[in-house]
C-alpha atoms as a PDB file:
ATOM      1  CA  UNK A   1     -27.379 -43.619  -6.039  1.00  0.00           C
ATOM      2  CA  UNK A   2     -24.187 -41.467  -5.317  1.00  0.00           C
ATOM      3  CA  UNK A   3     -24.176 -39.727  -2.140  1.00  0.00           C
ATOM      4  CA  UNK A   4     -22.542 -36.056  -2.190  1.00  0.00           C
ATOM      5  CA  UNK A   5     -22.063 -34.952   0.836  1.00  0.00           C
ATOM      6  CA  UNK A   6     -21.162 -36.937   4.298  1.00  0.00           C
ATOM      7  CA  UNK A   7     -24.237 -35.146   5.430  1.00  0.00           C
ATOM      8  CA  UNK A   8     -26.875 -37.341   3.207  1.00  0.00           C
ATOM      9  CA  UNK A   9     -25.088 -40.575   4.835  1.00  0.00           C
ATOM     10  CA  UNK A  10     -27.822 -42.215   7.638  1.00  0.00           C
ATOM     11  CA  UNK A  11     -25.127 -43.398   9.339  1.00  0.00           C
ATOM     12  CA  UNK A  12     -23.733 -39.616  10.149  1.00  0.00           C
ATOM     13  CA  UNK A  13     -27.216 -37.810  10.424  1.00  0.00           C
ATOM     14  CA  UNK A  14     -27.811 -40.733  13.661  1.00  0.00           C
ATOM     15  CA  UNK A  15     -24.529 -40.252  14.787  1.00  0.00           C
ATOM     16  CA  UNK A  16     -25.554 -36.630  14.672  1.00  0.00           C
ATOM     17  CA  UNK A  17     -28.306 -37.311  16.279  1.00  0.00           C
ATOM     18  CA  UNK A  18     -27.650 -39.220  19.094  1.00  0.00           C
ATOM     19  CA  UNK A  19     -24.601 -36.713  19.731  1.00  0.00           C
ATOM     20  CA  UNK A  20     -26.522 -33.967  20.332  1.00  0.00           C
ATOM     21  CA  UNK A  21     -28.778 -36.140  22.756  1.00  0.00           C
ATOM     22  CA  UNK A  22     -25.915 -37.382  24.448  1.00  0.00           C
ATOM     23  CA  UNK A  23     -24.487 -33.736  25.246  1.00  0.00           C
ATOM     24  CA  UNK A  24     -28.408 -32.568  26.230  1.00  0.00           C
ATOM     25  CA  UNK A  25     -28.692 -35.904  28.425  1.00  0.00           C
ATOM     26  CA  UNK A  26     -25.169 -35.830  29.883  1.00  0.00           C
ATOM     27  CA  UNK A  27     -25.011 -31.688  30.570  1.00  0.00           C
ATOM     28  CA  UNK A  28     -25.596 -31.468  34.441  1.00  0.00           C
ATOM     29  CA  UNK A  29     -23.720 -34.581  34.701  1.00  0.00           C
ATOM     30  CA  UNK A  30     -21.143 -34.048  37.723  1.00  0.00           C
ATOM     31  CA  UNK A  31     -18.914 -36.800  36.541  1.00  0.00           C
ATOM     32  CA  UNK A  32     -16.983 -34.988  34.491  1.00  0.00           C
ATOM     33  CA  UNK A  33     -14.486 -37.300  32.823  1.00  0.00           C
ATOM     34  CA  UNK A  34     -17.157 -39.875  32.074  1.00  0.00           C
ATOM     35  CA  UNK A  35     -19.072 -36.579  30.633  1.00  0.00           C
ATOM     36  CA  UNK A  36     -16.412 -35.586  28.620  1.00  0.00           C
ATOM     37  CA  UNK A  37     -15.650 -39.666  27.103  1.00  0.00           C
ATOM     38  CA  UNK A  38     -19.469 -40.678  25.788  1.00  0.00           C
ATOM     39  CA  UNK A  39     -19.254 -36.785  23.953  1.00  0.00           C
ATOM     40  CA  UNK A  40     -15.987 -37.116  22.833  1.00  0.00           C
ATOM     41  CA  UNK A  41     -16.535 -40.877  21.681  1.00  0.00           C
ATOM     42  CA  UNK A  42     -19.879 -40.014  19.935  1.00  0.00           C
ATOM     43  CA  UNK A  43     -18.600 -37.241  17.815  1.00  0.00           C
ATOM     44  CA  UNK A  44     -15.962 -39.300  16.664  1.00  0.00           C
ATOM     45  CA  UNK A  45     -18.372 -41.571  14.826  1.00  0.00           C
ATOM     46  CA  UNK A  46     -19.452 -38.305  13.086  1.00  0.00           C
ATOM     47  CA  UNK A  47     -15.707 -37.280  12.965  1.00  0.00           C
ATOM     48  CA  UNK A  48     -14.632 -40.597  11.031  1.00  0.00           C
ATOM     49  CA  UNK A  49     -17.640 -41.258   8.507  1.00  0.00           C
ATOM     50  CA  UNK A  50     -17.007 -37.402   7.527  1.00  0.00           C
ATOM     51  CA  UNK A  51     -12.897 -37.790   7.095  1.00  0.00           C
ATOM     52  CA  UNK A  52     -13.562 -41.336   5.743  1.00  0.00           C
ATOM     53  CA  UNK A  53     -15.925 -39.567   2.468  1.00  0.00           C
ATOM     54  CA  UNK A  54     -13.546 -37.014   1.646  1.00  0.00           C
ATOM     55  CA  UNK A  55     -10.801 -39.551   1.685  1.00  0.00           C
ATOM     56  CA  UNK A  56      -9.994 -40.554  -2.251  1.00  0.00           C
ATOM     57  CA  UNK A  57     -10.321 -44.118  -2.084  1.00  0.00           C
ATOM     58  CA  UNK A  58     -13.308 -46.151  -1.389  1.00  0.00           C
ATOM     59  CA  UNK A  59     -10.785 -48.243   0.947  1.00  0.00           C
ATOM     60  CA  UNK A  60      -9.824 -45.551   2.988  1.00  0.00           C
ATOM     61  CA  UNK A  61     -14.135 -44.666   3.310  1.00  0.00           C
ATOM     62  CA  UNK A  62     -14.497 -48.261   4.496  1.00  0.00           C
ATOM     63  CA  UNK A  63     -11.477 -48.508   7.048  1.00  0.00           C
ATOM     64  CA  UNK A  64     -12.620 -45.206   8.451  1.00  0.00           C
ATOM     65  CA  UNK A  65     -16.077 -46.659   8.616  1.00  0.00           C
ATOM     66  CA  UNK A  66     -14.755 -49.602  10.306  1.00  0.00           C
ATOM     67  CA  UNK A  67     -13.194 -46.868  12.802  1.00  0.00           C
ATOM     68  CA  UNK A  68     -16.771 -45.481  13.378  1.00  0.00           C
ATOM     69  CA  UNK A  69     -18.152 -48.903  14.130  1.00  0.00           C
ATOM     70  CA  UNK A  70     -15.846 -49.521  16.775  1.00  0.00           C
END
């Protein structure tokens, strides 16, 4: 099955997921900074999977995968 779109990957549509309840959990958080690192970290893993599928190589999908992960 070839995927199409970064959208149709599970991976990103959790990521997506838990993003978005990250930033509803986390909004009248007064610690700011720690606030502003769990949103910024969790849209990364959307951020990478989505760079790493438009990249031309399958290598280059997998090391920005790896990125995600982490």
């Amino acid at each position: 099955m070839k995927i199409n779109r970064f959208e149709d990957i599970i991976a990103w549509q959790k990521a997506k997921v838990l993003t978005l309840r990250l930033y509803f959990l986390f909004k009248d958080n007064r610690d700011f900074s720690f606030r502003d690192q769990i949103s910024r970290a969790s849209a990364s893993v959307m951020n990478n999977i989505a760079e790493g599928f438009e990249r031309d190589s399958d290598k280059e999908f997998k090391h920005f995968l790896f990125i995600a992960k982490g």
